[in-house]
PDB file of N, CA and C in Angstrom:
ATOM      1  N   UNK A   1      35.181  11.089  36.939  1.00  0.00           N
ATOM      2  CA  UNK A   1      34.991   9.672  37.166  1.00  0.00           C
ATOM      3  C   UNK A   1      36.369   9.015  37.234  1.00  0.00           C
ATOM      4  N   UNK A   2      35.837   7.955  37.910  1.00  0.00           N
ATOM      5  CA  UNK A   2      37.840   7.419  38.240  1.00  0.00           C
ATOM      6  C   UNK A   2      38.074   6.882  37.251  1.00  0.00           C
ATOM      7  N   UNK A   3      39.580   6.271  37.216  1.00  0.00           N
ATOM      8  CA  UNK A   3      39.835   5.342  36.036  1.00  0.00           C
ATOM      9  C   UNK A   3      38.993   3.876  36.541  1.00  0.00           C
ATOM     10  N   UNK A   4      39.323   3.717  37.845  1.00  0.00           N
ATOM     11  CA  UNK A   4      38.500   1.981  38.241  1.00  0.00           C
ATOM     12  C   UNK A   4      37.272   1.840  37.736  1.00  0.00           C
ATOM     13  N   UNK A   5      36.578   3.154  37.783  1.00  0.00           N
ATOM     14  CA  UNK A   5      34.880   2.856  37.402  1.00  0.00           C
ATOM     15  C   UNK A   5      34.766   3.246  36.156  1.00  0.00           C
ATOM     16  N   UNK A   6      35.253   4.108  35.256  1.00  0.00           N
ATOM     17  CA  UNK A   6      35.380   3.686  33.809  1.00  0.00           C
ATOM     18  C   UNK A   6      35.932   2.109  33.361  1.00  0.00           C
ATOM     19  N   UNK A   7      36.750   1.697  34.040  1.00  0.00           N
ATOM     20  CA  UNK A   7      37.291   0.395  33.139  1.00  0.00           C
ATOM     21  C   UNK A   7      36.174  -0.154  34.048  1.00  0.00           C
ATOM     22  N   UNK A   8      35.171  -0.473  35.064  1.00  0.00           N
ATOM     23  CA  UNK A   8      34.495  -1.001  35.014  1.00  0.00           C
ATOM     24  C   UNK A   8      33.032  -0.801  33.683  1.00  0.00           C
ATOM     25  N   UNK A   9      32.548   0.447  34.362  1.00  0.00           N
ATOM     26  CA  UNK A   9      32.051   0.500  33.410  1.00  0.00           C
ATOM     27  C   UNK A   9      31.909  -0.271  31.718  1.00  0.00           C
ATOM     28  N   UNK A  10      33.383   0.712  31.386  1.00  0.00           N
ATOM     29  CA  UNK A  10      33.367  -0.184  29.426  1.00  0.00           C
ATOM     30  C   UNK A  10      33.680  -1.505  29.707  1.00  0.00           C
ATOM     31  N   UNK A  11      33.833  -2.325  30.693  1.00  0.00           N
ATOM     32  CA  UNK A  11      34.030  -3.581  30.384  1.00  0.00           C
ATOM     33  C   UNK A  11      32.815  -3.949  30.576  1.00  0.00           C
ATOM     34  N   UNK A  12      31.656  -3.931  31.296  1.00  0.00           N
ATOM     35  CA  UNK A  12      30.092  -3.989  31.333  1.00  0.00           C
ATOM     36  C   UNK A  12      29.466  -3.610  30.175  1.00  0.00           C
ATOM     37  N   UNK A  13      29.933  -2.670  29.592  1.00  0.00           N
ATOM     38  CA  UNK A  13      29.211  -2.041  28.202  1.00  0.00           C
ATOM     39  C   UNK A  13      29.452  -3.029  27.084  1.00  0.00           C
ATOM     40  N   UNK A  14      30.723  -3.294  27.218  1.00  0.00           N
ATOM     41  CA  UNK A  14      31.198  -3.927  26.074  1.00  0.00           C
ATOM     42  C   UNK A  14      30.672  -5.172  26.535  1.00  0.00           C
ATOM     43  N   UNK A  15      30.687  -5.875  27.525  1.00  0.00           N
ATOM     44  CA  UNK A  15      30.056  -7.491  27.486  1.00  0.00           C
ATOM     45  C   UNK A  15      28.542  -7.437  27.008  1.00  0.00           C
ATOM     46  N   UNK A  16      28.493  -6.714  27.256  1.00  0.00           N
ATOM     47  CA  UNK A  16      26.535  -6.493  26.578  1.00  0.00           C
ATOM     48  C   UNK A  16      26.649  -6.005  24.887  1.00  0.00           C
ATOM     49  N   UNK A  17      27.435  -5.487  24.661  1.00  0.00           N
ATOM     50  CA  UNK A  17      27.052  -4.972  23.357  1.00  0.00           C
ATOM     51  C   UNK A  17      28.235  -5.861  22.081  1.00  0.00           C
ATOM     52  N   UNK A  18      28.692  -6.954  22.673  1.00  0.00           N
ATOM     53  CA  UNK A  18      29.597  -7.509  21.605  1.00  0.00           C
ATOM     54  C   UNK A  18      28.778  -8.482  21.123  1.00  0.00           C
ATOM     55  N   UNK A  19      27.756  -9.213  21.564  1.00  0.00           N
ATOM     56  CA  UNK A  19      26.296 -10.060  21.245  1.00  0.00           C
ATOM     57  C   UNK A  19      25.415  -9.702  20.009  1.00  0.00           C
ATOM     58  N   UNK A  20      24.927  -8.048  20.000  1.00  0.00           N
ATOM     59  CA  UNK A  20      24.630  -7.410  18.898  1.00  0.00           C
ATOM     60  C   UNK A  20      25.522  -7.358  17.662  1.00  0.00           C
ATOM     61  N   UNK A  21      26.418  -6.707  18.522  1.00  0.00           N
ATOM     62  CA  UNK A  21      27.117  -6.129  16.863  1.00  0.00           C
ATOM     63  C   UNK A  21      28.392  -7.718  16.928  1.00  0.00           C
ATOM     64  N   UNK A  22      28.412  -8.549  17.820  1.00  0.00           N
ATOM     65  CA  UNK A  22      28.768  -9.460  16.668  1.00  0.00           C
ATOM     66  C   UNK A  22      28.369 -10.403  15.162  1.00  0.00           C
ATOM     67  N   UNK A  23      26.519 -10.188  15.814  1.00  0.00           N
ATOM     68  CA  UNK A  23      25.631 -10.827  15.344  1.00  0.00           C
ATOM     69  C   UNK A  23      25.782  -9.926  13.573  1.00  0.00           C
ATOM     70  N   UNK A  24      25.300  -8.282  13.994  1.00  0.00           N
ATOM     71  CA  UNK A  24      25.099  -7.401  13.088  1.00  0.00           C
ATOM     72  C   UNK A  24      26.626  -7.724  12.009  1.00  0.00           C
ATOM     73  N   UNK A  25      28.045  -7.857  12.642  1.00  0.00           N
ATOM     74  CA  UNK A  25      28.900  -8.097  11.677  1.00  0.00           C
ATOM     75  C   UNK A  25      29.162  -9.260  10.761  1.00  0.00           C
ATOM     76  N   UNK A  26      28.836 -10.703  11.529  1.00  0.00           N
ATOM     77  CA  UNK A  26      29.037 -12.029  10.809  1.00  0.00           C
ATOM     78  C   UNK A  26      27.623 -12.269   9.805  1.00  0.00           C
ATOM     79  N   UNK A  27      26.438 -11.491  10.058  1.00  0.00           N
ATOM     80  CA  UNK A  27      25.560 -11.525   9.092  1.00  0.00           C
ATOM     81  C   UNK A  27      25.712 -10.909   8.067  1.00  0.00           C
ATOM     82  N   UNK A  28      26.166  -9.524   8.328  1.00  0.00           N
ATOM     83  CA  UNK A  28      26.357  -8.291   6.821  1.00  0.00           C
ATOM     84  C   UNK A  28      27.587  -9.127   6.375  1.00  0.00           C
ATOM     85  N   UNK A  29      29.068  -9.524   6.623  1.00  0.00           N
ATOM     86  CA  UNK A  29      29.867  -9.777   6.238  1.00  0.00           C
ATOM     87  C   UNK A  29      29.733 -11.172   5.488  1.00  0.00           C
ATOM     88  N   UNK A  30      28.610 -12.075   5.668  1.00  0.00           N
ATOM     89  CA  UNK A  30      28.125 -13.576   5.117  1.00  0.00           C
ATOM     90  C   UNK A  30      27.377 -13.269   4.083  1.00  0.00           C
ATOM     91  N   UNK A  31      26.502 -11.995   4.117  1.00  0.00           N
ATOM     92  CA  UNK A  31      26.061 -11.983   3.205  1.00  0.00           C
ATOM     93  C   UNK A  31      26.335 -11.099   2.329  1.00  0.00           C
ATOM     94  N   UNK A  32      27.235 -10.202   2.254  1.00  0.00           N
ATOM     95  CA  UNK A  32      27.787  -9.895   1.067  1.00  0.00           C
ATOM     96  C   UNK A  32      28.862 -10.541   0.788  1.00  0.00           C
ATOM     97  N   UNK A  33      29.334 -11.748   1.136  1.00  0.00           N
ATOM     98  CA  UNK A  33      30.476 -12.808   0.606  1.00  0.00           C
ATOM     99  C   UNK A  33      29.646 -13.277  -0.405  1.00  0.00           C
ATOM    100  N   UNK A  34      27.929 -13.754   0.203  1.00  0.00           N
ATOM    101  CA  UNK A  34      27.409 -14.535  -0.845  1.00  0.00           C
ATOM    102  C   UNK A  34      26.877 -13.892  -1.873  1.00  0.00           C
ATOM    103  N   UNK A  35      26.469 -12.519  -1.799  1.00  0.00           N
ATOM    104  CA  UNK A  35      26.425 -11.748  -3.172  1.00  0.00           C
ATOM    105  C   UNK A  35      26.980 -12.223  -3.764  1.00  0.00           C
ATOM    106  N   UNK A  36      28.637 -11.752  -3.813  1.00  0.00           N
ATOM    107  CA  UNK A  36      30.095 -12.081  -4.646  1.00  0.00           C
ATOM    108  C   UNK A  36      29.860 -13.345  -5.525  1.00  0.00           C
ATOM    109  N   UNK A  37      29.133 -14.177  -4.820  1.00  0.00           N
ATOM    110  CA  UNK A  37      29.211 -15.558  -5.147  1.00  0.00           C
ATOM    111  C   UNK A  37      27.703 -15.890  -6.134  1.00  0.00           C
ATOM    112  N   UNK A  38      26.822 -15.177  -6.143  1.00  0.00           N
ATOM    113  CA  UNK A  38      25.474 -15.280  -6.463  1.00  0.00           C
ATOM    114  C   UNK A  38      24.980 -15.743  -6.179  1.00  0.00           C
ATOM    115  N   UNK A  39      24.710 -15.852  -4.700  1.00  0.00           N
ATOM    116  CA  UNK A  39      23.472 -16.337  -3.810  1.00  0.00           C
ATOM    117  C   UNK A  39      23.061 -15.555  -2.994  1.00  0.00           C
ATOM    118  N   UNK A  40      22.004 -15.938  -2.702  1.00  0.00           N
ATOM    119  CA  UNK A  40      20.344 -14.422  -1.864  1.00  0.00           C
ATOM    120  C   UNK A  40      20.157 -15.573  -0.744  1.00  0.00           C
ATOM    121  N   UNK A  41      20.897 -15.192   0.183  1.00  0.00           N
ATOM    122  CA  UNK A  41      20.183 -15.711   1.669  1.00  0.00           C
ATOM    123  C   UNK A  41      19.665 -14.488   2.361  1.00  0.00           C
ATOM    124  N   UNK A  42      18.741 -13.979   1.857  1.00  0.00           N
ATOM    125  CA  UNK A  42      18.090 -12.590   2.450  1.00  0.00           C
ATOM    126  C   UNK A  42      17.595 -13.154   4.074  1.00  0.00           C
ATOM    127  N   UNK A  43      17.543 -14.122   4.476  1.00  0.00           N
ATOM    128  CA  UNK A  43      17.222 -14.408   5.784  1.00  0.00           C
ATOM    129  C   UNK A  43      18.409 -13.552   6.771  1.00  0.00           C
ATOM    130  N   UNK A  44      19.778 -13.406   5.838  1.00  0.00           N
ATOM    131  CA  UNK A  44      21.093 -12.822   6.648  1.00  0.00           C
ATOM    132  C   UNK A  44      20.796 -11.820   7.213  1.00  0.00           C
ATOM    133  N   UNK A  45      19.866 -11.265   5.855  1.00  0.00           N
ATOM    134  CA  UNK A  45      20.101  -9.817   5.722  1.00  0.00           C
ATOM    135  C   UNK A  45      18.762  -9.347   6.640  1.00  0.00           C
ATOM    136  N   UNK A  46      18.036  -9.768   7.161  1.00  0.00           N
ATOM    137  CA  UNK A  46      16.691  -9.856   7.872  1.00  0.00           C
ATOM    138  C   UNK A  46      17.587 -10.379   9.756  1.00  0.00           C
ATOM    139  N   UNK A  47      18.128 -11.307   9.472  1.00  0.00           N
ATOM    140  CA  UNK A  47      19.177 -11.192  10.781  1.00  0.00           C
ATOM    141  C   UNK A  47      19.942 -10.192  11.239  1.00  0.00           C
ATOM    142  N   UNK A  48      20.595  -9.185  10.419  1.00  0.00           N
ATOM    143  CA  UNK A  48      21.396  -8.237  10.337  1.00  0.00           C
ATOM    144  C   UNK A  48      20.574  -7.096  10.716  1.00  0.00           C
ATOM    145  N   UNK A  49      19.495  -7.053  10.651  1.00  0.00           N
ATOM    146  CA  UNK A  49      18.580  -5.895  10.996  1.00  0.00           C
ATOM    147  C   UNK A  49      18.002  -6.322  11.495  1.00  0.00           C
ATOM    148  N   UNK A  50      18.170  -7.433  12.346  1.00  0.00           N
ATOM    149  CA  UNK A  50      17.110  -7.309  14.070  1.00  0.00           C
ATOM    150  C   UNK A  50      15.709  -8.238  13.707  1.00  0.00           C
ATOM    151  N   UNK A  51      15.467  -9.107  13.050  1.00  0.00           N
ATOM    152  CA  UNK A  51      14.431  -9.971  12.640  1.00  0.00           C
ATOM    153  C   UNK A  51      15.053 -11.264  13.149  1.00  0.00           C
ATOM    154  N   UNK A  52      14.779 -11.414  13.951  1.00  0.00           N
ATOM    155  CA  UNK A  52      15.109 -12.780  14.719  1.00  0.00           C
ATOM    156  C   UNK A  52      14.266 -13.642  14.364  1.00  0.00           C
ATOM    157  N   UNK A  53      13.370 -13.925  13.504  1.00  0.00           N
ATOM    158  CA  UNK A  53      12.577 -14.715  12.750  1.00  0.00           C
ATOM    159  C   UNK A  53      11.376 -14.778  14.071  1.00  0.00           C
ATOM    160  N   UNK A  54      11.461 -15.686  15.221  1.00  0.00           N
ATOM    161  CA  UNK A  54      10.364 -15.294  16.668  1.00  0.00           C
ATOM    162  C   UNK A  54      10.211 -13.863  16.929  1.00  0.00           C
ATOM    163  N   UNK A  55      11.235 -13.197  17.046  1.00  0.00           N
ATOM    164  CA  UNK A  55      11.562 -12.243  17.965  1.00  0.00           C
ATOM    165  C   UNK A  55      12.023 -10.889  16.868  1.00  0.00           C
ATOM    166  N   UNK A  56      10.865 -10.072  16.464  1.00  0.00           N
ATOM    167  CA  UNK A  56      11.502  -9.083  15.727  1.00  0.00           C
ATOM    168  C   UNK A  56      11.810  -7.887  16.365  1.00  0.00           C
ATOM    169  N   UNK A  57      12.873  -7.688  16.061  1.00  0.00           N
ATOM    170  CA  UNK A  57      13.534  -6.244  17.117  1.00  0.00           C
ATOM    171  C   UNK A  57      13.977  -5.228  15.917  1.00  0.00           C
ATOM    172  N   UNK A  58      13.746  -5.274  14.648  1.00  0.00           N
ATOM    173  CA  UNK A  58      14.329  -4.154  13.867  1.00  0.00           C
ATOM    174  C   UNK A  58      13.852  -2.538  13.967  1.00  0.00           C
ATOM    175  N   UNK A  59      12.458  -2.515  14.956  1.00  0.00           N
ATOM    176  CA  UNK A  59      13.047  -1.072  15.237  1.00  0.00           C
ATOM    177  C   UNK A  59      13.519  -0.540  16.121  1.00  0.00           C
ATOM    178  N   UNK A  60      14.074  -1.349  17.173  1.00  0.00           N
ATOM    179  CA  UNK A  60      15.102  -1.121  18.007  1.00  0.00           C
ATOM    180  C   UNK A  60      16.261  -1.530  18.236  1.00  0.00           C
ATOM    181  N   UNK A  61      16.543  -2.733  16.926  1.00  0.00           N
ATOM    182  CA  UNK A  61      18.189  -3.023  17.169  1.00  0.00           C
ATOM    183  C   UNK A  61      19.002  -2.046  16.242  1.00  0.00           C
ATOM    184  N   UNK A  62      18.357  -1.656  15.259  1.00  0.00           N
ATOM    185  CA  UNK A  62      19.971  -0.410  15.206  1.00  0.00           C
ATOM    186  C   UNK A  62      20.160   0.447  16.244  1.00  0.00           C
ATOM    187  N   UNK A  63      18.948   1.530  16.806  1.00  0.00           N
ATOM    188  CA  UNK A  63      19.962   2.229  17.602  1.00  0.00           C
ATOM    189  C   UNK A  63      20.339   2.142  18.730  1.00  0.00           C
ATOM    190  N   UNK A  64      19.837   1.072  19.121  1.00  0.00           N
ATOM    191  CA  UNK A  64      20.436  -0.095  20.433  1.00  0.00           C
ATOM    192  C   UNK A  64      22.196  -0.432  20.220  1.00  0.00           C
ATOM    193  N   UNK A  65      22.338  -1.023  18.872  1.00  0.00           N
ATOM    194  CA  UNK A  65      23.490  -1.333  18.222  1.00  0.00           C
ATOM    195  C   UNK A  65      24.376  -0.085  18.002  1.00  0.00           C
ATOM    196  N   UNK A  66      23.864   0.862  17.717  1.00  0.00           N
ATOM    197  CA  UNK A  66      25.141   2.237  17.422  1.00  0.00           C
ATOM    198  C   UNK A  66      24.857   3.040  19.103  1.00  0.00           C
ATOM    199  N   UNK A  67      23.916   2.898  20.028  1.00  0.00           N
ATOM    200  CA  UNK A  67      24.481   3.824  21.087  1.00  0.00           C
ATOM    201  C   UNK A  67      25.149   3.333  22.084  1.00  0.00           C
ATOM    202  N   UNK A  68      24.943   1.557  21.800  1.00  0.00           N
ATOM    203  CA  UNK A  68      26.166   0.875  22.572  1.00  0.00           C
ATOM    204  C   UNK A  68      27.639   0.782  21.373  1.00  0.00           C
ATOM    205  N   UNK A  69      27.763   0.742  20.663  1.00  0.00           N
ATOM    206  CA  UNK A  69      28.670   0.733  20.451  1.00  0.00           C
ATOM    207  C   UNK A  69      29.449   2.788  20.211  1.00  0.00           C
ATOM    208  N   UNK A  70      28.674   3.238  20.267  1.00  0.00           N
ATOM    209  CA  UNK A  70      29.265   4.950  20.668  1.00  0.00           C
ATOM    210  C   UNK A  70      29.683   4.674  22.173  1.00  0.00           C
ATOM    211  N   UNK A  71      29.015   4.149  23.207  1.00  0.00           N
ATOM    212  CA  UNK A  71      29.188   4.261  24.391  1.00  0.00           C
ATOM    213  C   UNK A  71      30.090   3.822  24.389  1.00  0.00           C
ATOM    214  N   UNK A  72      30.584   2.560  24.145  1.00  0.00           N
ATOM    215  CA  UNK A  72      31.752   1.357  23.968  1.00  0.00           C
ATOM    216  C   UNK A  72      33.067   2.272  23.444  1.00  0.00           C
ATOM    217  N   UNK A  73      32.739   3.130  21.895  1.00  0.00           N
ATOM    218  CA  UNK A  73      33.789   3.413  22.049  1.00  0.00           C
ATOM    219  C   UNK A  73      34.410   4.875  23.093  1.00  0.00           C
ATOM    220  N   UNK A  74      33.307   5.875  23.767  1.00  0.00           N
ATOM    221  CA  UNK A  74      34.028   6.600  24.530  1.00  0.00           C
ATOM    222  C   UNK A  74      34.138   6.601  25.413  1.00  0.00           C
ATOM    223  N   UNK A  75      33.817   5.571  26.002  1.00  0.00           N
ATOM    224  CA  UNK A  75      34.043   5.130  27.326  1.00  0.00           C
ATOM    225  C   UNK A  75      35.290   4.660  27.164  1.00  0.00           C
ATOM    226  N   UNK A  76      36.105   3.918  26.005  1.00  0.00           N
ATOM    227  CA  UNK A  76      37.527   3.536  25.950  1.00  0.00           C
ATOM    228  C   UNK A  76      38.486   4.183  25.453  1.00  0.00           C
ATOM    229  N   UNK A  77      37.804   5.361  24.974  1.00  0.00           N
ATOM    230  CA  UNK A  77      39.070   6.365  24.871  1.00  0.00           C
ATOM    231  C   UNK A  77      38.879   7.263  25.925  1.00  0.00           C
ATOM    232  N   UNK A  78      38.147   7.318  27.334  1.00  0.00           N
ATOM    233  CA  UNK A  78      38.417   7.764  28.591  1.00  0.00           C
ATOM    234  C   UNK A  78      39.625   6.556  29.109  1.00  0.00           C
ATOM    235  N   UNK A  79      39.683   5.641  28.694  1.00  0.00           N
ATOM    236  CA  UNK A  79      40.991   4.880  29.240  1.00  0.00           C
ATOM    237  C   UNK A  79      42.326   4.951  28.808  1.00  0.00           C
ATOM    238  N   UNK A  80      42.666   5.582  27.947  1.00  0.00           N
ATOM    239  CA  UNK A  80      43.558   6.036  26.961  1.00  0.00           C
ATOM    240  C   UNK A  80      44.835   6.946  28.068  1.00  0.00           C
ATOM    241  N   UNK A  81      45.685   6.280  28.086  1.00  0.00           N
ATOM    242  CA  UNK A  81      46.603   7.574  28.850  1.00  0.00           C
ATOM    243  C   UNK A  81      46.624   8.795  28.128  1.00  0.00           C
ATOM    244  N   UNK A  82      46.800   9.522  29.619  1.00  0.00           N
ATOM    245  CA  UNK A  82      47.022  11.039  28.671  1.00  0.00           C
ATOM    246  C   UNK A  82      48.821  11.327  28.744  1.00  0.00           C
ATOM    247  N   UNK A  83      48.628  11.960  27.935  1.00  0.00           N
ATOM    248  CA  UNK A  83      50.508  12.500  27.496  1.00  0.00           C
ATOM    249  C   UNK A  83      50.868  13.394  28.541  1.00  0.00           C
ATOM    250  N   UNK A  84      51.386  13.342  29.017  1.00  0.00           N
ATOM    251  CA  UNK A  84      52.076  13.797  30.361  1.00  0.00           C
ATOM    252  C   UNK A  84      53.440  14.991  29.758  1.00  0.00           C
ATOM    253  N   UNK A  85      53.415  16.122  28.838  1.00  0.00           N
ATOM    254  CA  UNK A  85      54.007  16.742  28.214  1.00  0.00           C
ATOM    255  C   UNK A  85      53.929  17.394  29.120  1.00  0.00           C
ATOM    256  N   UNK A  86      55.439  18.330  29.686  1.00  0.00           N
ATOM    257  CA  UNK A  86      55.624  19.423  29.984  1.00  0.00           C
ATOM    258  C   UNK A  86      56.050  20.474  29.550  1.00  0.00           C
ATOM    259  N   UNK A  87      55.779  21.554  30.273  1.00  0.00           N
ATOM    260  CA  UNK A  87      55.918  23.106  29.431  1.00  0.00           C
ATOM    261  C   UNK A  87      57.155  23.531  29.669  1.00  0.00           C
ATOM    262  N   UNK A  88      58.034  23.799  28.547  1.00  0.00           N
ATOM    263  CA  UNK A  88      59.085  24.499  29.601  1.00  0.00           C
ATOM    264  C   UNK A  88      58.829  25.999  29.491  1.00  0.00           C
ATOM    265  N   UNK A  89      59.624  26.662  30.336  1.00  0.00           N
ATOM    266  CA  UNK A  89      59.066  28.229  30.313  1.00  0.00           C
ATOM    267  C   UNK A  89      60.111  29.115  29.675  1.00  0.00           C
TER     268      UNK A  89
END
Protein backbone atom coordinates (compact mmCIF):
# COMPACT_ATOMS: atom_id res chain seq x y z
CA UNK A 1 0.00 0.00 0.00
CA UNK A 2 1.35 3.45 -0.78
CA UNK A 3 2.34 5.94 1.66
CA UNK A 4 -0.61 8.50 0.04
CA UNK A 5 -3.30 5.91 0.83
CA UNK A 6 -2.13 4.98 4.23
CA UNK A 7 -1.93 8.67 5.36
CA UNK A 8 -5.22 8.79 3.79
CA UNK A 9 -6.51 6.12 5.20
CA UNK A 10 -5.29 6.84 9.21
CA UNK A 11 -6.39 10.24 8.77
CA UNK A 12 -10.13 8.83 8.00
CA UNK A 13 -9.69 6.33 10.81
CA UNK A 14 -8.62 8.65 13.16
CA UNK A 15 -11.43 11.39 12.34
CA UNK A 16 -13.97 8.73 13.17
CA UNK A 17 -12.50 7.25 16.11
CA UNK A 18 -11.28 10.45 18.17
CA UNK A 19 -15.33 11.06 19.00
CA UNK A 20 -15.34 7.67 20.95
CA UNK A 21 -12.36 7.48 22.70
CA UNK A 22 -12.44 11.14 23.36
CA UNK A 23 -15.71 10.68 24.96
CA UNK A 24 -14.36 7.16 26.68
CA UNK A 25 -11.21 9.40 28.08
CA UNK A 26 -12.85 12.78 29.54
CA UNK A 27 -15.50 10.47 31.25
CA UNK A 28 -13.07 7.76 32.97
CA UNK A 29 -10.62 10.65 33.69
CA UNK A 30 -13.82 12.99 35.43
CA UNK A 31 -14.71 10.38 37.12
CA UNK A 32 -12.01 9.12 38.87
CA UNK A 33 -10.97 12.88 39.70
CA UNK A 34 -14.33 12.74 41.48
CA UNK A 35 -13.67 9.56 43.37
CA UNK A 36 -10.46 11.41 44.79
CA UNK A 37 -12.81 13.95 45.84
CA UNK A 38 -15.84 11.77 47.19
CA UNK A 39 -18.35 12.06 44.79
CA UNK A 40 -20.39 9.15 42.65
CA UNK A 41 -21.47 10.63 39.36
CA UNK A 42 -21.93 7.02 38.16
CA UNK A 43 -23.86 8.60 35.17
CA UNK A 44 -19.80 9.17 33.98
CA UNK A 45 -19.18 5.97 34.45
CA UNK A 46 -22.40 4.64 32.42
CA UNK A 47 -21.12 7.35 29.69
CA UNK A 48 -17.74 5.78 29.62
CA UNK A 49 -19.19 2.48 28.67
CA UNK A 50 -21.44 3.40 25.89
CA UNK A 51 -24.90 4.26 27.79
CA UNK A 52 -25.81 7.29 26.15
CA UNK A 53 -28.75 7.52 28.46
CA UNK A 54 -31.34 7.46 24.74
CA UNK A 55 -28.99 5.53 22.95
CA UNK A 56 -27.35 2.48 24.68
CA UNK A 57 -24.37 1.15 22.81
CA UNK A 58 -22.39 -0.70 25.68
CA UNK A 59 -22.20 -3.82 23.88
CA UNK A 60 -20.69 -2.46 21.10
CA UNK A 61 -18.78 0.56 22.14
CA UNK A 62 -15.81 -1.11 23.63
CA UNK A 63 -14.81 -3.11 20.86
CA UNK A 64 -15.75 -0.51 18.41
CA UNK A 65 -13.43 1.75 20.71
CA UNK A 66 -10.24 -0.67 20.90
CA UNK A 67 -10.43 -1.91 17.05
CA UNK A 68 -10.47 1.64 16.00
CA UNK A 69 -8.13 2.69 18.05
CA UNK A 70 -5.66 -0.67 17.17
CA UNK A 71 -6.40 0.36 13.60
CA UNK A 72 -5.47 4.06 14.40
CA UNK A 73 -2.53 3.00 15.93
CA UNK A 74 -1.07 0.65 12.98
CA UNK A 75 -2.01 2.28 10.45
CA UNK A 76 0.44 5.16 11.96
CA UNK A 77 3.22 3.29 12.55
CA UNK A 78 2.94 2.23 8.68
CA UNK A 79 3.79 6.04 8.42
CA UNK A 80 6.81 5.98 10.42
CA UNK A 81 10.02 6.32 8.24
CA UNK A 82 12.03 3.48 7.87
CA UNK A 83 15.89 3.73 8.72
CA UNK A 84 17.60 3.70 5.65
CA UNK A 85 20.88 1.79 7.26
CA UNK A 86 23.38 0.44 5.06
CA UNK A 87 25.41 -2.69 5.03
CA UNK A 88 28.83 -2.37 4.56
CA UNK A 89 30.49 -5.54 3.28
Amino acid sequence: MSKTKTRKLHRSITLIAVIPLFITVLSGSLYSLFQYFGLDYFWLMKVHTGNFFLMNLQPIFSPVVGFLTIFAILSGLLLFPRSKIKHQD
